[in-house]
N, C-alpha and C. Protein backbone atom coordinates (compact mmCIF):
# COMPACT_ATOMS: atom_id res chain seq x y z
N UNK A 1 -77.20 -1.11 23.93
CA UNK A 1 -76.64 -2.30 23.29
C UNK A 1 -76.18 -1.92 21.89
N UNK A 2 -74.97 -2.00 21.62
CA UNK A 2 -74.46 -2.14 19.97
C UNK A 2 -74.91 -3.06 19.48
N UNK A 3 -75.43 -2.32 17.96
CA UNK A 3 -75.67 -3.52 16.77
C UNK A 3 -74.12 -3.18 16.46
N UNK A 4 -74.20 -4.30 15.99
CA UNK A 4 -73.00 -4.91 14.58
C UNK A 4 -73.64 -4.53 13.09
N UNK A 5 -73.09 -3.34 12.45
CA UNK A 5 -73.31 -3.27 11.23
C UNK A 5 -73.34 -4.32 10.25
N UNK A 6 -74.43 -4.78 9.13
CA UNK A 6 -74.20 -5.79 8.34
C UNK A 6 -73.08 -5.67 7.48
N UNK A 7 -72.58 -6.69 7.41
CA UNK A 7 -71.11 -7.10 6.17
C UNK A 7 -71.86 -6.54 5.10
N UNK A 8 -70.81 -5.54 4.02
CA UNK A 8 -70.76 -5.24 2.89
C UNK A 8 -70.64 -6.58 2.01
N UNK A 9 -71.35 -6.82 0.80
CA UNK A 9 -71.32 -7.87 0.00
C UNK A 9 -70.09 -7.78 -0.92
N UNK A 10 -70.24 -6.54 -1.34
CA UNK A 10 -68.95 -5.88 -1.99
C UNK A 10 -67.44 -6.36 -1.51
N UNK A 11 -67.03 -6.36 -0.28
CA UNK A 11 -65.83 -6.55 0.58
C UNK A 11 -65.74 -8.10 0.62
N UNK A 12 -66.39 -9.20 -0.51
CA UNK A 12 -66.04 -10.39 -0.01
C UNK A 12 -65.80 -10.48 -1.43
N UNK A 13 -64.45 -11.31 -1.55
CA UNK A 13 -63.71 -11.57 -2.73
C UNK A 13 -63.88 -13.25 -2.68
N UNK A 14 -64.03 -13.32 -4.07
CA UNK A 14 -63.62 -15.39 -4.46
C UNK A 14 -61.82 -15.32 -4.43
N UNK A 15 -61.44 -16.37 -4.07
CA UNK A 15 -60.22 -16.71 -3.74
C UNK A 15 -59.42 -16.69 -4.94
N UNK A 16 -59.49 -16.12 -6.29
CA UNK A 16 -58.28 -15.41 -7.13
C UNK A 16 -57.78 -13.98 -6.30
N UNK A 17 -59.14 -13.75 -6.41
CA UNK A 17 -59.21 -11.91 -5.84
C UNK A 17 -58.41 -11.57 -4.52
N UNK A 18 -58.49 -12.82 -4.06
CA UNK A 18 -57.57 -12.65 -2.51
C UNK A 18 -56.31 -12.78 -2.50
N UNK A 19 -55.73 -13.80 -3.69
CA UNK A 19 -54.69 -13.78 -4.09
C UNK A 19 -53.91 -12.53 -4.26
N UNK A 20 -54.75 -11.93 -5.49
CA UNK A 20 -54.24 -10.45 -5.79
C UNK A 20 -53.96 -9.30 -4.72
N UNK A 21 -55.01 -9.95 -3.88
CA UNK A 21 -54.95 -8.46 -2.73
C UNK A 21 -53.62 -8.53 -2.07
N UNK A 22 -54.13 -10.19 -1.42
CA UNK A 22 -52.79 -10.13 -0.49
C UNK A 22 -50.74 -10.40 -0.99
N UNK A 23 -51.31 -11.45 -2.35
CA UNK A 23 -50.04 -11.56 -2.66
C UNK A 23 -49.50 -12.77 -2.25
N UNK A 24 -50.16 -13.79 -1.43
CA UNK A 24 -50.47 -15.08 -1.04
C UNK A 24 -50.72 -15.99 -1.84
N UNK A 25 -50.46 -17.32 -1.73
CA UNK A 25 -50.44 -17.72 -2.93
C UNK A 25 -52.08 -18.41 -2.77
N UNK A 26 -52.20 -19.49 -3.70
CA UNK A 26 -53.52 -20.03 -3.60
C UNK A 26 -54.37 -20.68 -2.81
N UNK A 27 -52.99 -21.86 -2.18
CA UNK A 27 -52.92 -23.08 -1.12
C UNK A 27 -52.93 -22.39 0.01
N UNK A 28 -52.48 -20.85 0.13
CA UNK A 28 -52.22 -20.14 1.31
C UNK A 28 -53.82 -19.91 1.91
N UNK A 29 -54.71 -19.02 1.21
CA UNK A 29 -55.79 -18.57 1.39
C UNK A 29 -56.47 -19.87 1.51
N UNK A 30 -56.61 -21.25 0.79
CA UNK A 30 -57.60 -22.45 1.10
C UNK A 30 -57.29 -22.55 2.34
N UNK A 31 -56.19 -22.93 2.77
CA UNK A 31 -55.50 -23.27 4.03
C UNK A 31 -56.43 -22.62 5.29
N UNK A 32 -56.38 -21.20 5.25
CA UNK A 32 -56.75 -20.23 5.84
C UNK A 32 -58.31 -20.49 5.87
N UNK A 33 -58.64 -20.75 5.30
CA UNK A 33 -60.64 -21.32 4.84
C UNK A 33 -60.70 -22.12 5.72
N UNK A 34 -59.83 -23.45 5.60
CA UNK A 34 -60.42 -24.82 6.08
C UNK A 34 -60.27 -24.23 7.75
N UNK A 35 -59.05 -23.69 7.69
CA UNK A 35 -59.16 -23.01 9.16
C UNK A 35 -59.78 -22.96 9.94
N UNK A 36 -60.68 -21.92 9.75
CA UNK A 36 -61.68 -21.07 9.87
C UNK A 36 -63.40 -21.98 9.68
N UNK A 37 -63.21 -22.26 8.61
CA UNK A 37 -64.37 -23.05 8.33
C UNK A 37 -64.75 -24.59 8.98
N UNK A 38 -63.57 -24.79 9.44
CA UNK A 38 -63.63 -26.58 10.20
C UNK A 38 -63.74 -26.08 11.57
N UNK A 39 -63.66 -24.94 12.18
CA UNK A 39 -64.00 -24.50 13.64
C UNK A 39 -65.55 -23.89 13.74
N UNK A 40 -66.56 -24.03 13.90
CA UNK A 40 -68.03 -23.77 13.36
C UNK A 40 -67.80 -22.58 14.63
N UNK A 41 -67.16 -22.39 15.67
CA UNK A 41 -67.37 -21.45 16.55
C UNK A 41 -66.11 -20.15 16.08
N UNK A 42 -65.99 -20.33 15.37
CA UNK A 42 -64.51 -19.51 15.01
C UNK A 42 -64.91 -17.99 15.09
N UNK A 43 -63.63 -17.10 15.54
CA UNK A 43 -64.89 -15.66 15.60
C UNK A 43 -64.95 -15.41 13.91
N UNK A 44 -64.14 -15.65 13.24
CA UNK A 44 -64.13 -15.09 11.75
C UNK A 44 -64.96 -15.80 11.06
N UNK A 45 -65.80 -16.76 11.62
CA UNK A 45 -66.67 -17.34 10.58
C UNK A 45 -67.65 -17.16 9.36
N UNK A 46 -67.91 -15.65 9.88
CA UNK A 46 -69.13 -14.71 9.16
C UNK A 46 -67.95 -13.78 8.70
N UNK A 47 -66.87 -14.40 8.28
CA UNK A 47 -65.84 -13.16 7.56
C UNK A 47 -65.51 -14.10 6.17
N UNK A 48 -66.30 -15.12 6.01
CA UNK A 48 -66.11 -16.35 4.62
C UNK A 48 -67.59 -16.54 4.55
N UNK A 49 -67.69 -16.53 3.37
CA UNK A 49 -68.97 -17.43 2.57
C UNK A 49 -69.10 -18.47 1.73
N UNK A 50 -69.74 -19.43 1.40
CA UNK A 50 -71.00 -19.04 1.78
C UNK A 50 -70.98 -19.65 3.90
N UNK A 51 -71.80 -19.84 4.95
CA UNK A 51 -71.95 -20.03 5.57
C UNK A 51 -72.18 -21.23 5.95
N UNK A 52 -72.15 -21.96 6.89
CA UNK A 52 -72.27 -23.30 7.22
C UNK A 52 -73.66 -23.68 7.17
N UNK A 53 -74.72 -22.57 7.37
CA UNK A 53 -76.26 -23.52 6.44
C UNK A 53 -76.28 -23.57 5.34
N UNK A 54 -75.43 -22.79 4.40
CA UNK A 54 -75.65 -22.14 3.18
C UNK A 54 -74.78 -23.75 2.33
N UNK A 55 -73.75 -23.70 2.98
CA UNK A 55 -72.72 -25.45 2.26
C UNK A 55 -73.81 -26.00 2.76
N UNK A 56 -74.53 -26.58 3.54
CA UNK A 56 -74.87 -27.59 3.64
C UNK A 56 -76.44 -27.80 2.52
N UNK A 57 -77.00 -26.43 2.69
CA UNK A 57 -78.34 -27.05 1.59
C UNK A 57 -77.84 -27.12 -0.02
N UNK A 58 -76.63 -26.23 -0.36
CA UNK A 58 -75.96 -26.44 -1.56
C UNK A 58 -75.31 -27.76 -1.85
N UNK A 59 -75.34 -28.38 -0.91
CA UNK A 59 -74.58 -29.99 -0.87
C UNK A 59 -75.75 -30.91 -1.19
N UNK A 60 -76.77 -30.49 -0.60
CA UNK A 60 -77.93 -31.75 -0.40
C UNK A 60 -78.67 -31.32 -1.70
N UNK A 61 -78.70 -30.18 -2.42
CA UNK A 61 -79.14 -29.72 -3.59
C UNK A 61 -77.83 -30.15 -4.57
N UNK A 62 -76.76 -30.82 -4.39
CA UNK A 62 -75.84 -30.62 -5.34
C UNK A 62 -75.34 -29.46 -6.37
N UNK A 63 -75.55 -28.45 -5.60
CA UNK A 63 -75.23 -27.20 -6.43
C UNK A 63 -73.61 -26.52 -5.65
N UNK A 64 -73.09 -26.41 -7.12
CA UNK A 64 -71.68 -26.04 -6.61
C UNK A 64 -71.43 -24.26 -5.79
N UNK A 65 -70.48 -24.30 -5.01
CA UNK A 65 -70.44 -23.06 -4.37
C UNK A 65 -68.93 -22.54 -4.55
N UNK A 66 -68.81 -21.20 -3.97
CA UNK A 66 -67.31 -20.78 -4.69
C UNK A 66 -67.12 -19.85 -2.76
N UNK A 67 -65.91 -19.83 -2.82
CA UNK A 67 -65.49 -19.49 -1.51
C UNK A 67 -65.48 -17.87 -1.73
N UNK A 68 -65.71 -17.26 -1.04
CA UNK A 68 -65.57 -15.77 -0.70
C UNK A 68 -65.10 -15.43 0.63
N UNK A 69 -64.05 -14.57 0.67
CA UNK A 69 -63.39 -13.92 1.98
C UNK A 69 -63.15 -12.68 2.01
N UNK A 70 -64.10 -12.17 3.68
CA UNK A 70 -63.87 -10.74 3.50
C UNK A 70 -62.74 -9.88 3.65
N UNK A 71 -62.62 -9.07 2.57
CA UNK A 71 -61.48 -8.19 3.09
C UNK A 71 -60.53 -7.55 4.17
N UNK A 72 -61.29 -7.77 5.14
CA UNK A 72 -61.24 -7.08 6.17
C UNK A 72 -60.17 -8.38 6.99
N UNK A 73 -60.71 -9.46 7.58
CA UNK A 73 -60.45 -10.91 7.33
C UNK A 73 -58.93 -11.06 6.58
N UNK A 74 -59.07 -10.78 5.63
CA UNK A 74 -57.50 -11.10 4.53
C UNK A 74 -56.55 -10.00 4.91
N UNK A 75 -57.35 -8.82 5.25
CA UNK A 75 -55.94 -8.18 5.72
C UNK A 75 -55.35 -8.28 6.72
N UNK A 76 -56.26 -8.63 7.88
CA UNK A 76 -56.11 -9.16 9.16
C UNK A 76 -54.65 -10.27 9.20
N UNK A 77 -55.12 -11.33 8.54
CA UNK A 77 -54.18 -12.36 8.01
C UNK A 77 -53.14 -12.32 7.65
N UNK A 78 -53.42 -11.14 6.69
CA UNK A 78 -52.21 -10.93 5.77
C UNK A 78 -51.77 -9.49 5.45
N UNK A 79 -51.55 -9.02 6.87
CA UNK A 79 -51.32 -7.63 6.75
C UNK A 79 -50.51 -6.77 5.43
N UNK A 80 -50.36 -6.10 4.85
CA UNK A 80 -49.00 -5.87 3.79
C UNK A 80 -47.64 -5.36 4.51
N UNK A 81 -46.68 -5.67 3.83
CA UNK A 81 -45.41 -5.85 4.64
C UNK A 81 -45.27 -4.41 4.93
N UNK A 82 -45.33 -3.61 4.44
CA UNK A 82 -44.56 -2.09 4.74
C UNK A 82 -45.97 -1.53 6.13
N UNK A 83 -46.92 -2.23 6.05
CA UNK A 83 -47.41 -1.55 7.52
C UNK A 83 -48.98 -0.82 6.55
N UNK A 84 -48.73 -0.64 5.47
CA UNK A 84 -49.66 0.61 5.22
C UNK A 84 -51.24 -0.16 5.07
N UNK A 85 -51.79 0.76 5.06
CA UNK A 85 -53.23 0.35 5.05
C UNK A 85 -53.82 0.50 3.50
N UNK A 86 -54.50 -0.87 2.69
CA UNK A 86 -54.88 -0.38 1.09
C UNK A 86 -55.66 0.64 0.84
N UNK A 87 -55.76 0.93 0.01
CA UNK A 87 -56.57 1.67 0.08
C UNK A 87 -57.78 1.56 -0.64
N UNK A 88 -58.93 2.56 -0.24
CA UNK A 88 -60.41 1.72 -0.44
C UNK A 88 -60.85 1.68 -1.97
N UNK A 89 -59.74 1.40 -2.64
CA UNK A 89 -60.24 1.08 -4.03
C UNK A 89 -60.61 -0.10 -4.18
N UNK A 90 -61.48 -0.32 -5.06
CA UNK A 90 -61.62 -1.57 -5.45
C UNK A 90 -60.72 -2.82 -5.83
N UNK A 91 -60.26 -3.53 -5.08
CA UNK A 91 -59.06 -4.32 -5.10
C UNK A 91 -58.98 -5.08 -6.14
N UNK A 92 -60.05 -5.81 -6.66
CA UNK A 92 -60.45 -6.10 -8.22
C UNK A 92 -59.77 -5.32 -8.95
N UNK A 93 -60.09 -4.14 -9.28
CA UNK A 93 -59.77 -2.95 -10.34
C UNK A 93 -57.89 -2.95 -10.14
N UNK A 94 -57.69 -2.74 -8.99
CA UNK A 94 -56.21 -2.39 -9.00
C UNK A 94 -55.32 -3.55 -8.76
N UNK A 95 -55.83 -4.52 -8.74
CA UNK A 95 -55.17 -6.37 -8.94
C UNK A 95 -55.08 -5.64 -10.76
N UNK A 96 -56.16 -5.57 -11.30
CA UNK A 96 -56.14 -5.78 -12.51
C UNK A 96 -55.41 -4.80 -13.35
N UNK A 97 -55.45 -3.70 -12.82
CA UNK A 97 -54.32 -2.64 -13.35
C UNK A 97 -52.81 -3.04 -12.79
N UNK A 98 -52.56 -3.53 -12.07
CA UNK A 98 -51.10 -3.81 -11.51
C UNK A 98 -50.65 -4.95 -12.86
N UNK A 99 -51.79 -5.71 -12.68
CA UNK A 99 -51.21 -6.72 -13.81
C UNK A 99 -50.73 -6.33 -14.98
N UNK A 100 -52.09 -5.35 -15.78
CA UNK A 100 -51.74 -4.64 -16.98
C UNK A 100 -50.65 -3.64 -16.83
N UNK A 101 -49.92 -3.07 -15.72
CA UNK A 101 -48.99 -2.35 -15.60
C UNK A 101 -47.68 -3.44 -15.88
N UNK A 102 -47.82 -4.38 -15.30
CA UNK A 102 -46.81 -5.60 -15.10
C UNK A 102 -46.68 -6.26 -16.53
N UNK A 103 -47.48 -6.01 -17.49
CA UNK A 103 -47.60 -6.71 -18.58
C UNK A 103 -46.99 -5.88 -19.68
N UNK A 104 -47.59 -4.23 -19.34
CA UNK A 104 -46.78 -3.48 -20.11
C UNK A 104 -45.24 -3.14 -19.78
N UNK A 105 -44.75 -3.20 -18.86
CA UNK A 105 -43.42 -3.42 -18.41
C UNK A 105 -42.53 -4.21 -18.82
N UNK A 106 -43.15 -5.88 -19.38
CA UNK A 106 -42.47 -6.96 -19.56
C UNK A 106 -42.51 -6.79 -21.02
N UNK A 107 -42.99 -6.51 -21.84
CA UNK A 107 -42.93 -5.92 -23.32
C UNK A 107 -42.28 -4.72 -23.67
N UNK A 108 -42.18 -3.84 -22.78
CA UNK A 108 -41.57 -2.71 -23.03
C UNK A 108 -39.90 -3.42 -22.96
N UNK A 109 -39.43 -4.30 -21.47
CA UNK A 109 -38.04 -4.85 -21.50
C UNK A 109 -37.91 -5.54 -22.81
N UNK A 110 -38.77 -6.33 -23.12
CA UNK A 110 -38.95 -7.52 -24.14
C UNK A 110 -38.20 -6.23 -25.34
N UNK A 111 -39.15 -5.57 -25.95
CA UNK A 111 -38.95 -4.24 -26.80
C UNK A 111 -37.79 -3.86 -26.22
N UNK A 112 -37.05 -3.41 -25.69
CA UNK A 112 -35.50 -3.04 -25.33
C UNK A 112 -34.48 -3.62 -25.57
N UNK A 113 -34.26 -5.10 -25.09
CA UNK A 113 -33.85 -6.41 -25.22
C UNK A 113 -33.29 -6.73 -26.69
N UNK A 114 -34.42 -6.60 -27.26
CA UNK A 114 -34.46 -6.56 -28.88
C UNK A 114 -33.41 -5.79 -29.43
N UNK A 115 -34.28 -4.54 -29.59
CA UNK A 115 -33.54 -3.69 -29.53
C UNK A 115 -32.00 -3.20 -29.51
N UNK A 116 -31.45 -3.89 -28.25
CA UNK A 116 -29.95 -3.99 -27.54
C UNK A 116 -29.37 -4.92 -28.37
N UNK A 117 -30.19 -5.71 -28.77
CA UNK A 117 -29.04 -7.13 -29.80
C UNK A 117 -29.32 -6.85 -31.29
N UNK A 118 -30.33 -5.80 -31.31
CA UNK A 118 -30.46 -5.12 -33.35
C UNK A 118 -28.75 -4.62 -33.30
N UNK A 119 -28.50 -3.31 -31.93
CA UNK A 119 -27.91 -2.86 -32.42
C UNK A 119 -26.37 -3.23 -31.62
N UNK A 120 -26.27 -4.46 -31.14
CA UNK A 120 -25.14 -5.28 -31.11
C UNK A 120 -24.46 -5.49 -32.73
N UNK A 121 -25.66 -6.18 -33.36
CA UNK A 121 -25.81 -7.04 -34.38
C UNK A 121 -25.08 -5.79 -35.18
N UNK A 122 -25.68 -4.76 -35.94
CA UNK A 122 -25.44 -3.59 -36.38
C UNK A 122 -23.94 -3.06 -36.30
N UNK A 123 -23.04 -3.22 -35.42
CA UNK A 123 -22.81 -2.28 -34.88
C UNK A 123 -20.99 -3.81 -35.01
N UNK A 124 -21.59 -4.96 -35.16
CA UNK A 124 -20.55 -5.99 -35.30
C UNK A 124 -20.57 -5.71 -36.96
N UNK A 125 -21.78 -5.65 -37.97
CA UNK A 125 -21.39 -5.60 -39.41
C UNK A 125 -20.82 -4.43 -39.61
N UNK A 126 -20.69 -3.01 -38.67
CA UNK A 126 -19.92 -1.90 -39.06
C UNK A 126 -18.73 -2.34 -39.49
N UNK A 127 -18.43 -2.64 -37.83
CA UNK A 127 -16.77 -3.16 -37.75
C UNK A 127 -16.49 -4.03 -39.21
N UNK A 128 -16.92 -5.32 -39.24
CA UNK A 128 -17.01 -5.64 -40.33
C UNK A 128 -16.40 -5.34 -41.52
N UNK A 129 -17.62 -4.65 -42.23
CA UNK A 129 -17.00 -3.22 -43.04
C UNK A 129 -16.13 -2.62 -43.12
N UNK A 130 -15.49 -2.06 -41.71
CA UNK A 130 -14.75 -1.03 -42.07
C UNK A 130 -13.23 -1.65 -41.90
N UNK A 131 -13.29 -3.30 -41.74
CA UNK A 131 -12.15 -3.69 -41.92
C UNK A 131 -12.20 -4.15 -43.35
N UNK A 132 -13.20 -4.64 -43.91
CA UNK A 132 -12.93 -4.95 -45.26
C UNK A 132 -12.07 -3.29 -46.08
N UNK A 133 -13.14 -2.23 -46.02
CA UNK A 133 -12.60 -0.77 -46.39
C UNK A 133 -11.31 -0.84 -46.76
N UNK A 134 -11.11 -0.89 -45.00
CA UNK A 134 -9.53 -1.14 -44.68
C UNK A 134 -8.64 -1.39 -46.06
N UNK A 135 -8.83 -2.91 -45.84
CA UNK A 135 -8.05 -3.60 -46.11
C UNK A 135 -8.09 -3.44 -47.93
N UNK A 136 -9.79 -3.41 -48.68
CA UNK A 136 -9.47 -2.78 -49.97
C UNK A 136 -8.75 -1.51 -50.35
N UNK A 137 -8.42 -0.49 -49.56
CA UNK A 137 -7.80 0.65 -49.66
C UNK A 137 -6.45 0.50 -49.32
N UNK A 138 -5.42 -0.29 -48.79
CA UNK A 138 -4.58 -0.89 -48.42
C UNK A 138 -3.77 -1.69 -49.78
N UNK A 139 -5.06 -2.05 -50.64
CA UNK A 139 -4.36 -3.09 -51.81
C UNK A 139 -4.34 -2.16 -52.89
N UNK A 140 -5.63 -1.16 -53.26
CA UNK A 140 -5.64 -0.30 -54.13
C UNK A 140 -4.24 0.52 -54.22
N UNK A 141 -3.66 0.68 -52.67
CA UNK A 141 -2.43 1.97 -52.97
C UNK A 141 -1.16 0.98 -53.10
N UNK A 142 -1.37 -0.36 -53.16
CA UNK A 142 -0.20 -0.80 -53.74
C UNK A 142 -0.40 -1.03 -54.72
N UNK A 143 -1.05 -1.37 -55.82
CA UNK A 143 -1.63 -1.38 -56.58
C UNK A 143 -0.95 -0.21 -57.65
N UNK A 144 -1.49 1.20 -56.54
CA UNK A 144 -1.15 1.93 -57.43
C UNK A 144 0.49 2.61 -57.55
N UNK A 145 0.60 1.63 -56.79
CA UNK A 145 2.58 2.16 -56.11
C UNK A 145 2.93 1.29 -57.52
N UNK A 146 2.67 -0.09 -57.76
CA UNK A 146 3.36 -0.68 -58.93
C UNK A 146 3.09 -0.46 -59.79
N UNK A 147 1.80 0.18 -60.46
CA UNK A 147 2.00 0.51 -61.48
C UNK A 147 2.39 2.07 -61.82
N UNK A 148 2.95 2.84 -60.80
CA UNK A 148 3.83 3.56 -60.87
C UNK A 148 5.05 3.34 -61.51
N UNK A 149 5.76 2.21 -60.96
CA UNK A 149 6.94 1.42 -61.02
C UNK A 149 6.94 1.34 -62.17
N UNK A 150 6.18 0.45 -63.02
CA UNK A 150 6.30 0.06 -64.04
C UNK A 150 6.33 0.96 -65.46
N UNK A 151 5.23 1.73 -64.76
CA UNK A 151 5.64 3.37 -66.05
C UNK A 151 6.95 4.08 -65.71
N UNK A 152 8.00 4.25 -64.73
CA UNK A 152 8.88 4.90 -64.68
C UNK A 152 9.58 3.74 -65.45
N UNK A 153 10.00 2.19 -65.50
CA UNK A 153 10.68 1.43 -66.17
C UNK A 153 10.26 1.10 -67.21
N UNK A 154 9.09 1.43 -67.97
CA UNK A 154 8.86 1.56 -69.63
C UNK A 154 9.45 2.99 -69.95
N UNK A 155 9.25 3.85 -69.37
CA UNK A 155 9.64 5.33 -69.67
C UNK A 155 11.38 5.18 -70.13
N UNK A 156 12.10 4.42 -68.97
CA UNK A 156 13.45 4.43 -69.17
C UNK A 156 13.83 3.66 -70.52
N UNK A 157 13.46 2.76 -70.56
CA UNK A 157 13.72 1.40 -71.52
C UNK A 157 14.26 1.91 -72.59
N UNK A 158 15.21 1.44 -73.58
CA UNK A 158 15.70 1.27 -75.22
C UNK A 158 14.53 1.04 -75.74
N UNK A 159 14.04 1.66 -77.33
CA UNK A 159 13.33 1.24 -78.27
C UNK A 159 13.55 0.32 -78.83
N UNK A 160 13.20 -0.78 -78.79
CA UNK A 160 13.23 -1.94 -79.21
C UNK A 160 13.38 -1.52 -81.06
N UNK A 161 14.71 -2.16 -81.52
CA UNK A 161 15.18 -2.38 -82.78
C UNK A 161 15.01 -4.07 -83.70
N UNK A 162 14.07 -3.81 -84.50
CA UNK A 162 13.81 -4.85 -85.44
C UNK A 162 14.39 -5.22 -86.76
N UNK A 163 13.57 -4.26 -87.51
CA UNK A 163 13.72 -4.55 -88.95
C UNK A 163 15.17 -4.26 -89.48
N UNK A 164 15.44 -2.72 -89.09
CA UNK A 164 17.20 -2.38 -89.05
C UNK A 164 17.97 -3.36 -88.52
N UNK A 165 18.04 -3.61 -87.07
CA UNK A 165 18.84 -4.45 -86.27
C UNK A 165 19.21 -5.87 -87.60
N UNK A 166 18.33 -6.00 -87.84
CA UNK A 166 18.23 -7.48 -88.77
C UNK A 166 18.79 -7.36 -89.88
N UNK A 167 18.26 -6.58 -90.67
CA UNK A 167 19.06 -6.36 -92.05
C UNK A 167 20.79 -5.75 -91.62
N UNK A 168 21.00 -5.15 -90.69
CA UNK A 168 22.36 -4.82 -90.09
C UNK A 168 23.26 -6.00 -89.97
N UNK A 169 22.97 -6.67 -89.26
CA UNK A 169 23.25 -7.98 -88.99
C UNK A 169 23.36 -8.89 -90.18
N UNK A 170 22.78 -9.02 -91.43
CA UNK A 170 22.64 -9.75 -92.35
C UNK A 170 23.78 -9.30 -93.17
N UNK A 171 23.82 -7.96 -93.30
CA UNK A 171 24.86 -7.50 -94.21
C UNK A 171 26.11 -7.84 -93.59
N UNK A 172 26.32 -7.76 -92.18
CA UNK A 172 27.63 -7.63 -91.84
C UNK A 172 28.06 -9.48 -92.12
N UNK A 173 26.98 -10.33 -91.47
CA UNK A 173 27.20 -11.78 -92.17
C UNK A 173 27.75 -11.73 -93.54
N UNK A 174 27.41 -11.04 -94.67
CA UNK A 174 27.93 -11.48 -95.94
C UNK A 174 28.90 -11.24 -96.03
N UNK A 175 29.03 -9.55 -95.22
CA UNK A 175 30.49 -8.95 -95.57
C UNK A 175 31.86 -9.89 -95.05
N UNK A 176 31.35 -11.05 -94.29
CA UNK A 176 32.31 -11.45 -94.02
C UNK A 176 32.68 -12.76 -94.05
N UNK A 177 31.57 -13.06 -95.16
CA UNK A 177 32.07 -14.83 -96.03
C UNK A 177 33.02 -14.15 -96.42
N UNK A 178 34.37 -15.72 -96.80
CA UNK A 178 34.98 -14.98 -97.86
C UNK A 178 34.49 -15.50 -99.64
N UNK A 179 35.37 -14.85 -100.41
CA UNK A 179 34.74 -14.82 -101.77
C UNK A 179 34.71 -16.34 -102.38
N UNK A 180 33.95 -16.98 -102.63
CA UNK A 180 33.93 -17.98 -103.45
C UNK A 180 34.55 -17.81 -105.20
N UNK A 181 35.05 -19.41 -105.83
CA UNK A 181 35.70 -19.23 -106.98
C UNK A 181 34.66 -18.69 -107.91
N UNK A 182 34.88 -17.94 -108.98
CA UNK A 182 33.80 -18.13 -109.87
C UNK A 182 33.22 -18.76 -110.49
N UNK A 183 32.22 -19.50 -111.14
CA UNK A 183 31.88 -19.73 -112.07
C UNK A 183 32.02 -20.09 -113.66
N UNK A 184 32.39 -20.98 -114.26
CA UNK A 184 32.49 -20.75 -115.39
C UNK A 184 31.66 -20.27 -116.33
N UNK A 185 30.37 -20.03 -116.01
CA UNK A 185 29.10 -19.10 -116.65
C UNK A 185 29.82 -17.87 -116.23
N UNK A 186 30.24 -17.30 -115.27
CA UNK A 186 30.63 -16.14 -115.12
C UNK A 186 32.07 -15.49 -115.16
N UNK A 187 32.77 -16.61 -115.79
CA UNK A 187 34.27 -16.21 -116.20
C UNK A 187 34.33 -14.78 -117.87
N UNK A 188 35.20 -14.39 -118.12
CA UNK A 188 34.85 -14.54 -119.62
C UNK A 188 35.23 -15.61 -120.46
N UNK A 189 34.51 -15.35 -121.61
CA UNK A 189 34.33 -16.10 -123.03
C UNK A 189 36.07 -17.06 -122.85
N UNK A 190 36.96 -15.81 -123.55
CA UNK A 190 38.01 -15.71 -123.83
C UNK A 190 39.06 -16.59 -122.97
N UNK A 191 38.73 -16.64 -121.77
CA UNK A 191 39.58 -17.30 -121.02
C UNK A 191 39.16 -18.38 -120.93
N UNK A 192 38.25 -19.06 -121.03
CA UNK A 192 37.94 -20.23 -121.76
C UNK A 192 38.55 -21.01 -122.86
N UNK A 193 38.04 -20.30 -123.71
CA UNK A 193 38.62 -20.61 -125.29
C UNK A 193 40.01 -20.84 -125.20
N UNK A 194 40.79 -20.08 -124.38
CA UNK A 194 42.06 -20.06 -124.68
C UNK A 194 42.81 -21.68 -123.81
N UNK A 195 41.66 -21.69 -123.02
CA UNK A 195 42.76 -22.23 -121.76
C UNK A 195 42.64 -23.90 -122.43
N UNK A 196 41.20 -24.30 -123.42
CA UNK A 196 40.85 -25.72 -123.90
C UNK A 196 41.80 -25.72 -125.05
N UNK A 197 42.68 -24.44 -126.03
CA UNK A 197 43.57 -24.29 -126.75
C UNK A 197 44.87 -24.89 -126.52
N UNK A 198 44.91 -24.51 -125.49
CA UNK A 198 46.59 -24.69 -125.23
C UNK A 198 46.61 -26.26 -124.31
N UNK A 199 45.16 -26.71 -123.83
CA UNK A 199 45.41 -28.04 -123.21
C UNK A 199 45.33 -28.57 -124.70
């Protein structure tokens, strides 16, 4: 006659843990409980805990209980899609490293992301820049084109004539009043004398 080896305690997970294994969601695995657990003849019955004496004196004691399902059971259920078989690590441990793998992944994109729009950002104030550049180097050489211009047309220019020009001009004005009569302060004596004589 075969015994039936006793269930490992180890191999029965609370219903987060089953989540993780299988990848099922929450409502999936309860579902799967009430199943199982509302058929008292079910063959998987001794593949969930606690057991149907075990709910019932925890009920009449009012002490709360937490569901556990064996591994063995969940894979059954919920085979994994590619066929393969898990492996006998602790499914706890590697739920919990997948996560922390999954967590460092989403920070590392997060960190990239960033990153990608620093040097968007960067990379729009170049441009920026190098049209302002542009465009100051553009005004500087006209800039310096006119005042080119303007020293070749002071260079050419006449010396501006003032003080000469003026007194030139003044003389040639007199030279060409004509003479006014003289004066009798500035006649002579004589022609005077003579001329009140003979009137």
């Amino acid at each position: 006659m075969t015994t039936t080896p006793p269930l490992r305690m180890d191999q029965f997970l609370p219903i987060k843990d089953a989540v993780k294994l299988t990848g099922k969601s929450e409502s999936t695995i309860k579902r799967m409980i009430r199943e199982v657990v509302n058929d008292p003849g079910h063959d998987d019955r001794s593949l969930i805990l606690p057991s149907s004496e075990e709910i019932e004196e925890k009920r009449k004691s009012g002490e709360p209980y937490i569901w556990r399902i064996h591994r063995d059971l969940l894979l059954k259920r919920f085979p994994p899609e590619d066929g393969s078989e898990p492996s006998g690590a602790n499914p706890v441990q590697t739920a919990d490293q997948d996560r922390g793998s999954t967590q460092i992944m989403e920070v590392l994109r997060e960190q990239l992301q960033s990153k990608d729009r620093q040097i968007a950002t960067l990379e729009t104030q170049l441009d920026r820049k190098d049209q302002q550049i542009h465009s100051l180097n553009e005004r500087m050489h006209e800039t310096h084109i006119l005042m080119n211009e303007l020293q070749k047309r002071l260079a050419i220019a006449p010396p501006v004539q003032n003080a000469e020009s003026a007194t030139e001009k003044g003389t040639a004005r007199a030279e060409a009043k004509p003479a006014s009569a003289k004066s009798i302060w500035t006649r002579p004596i004589t022609d005077v004398l003579f001329r009140r004589k003979g009137e």
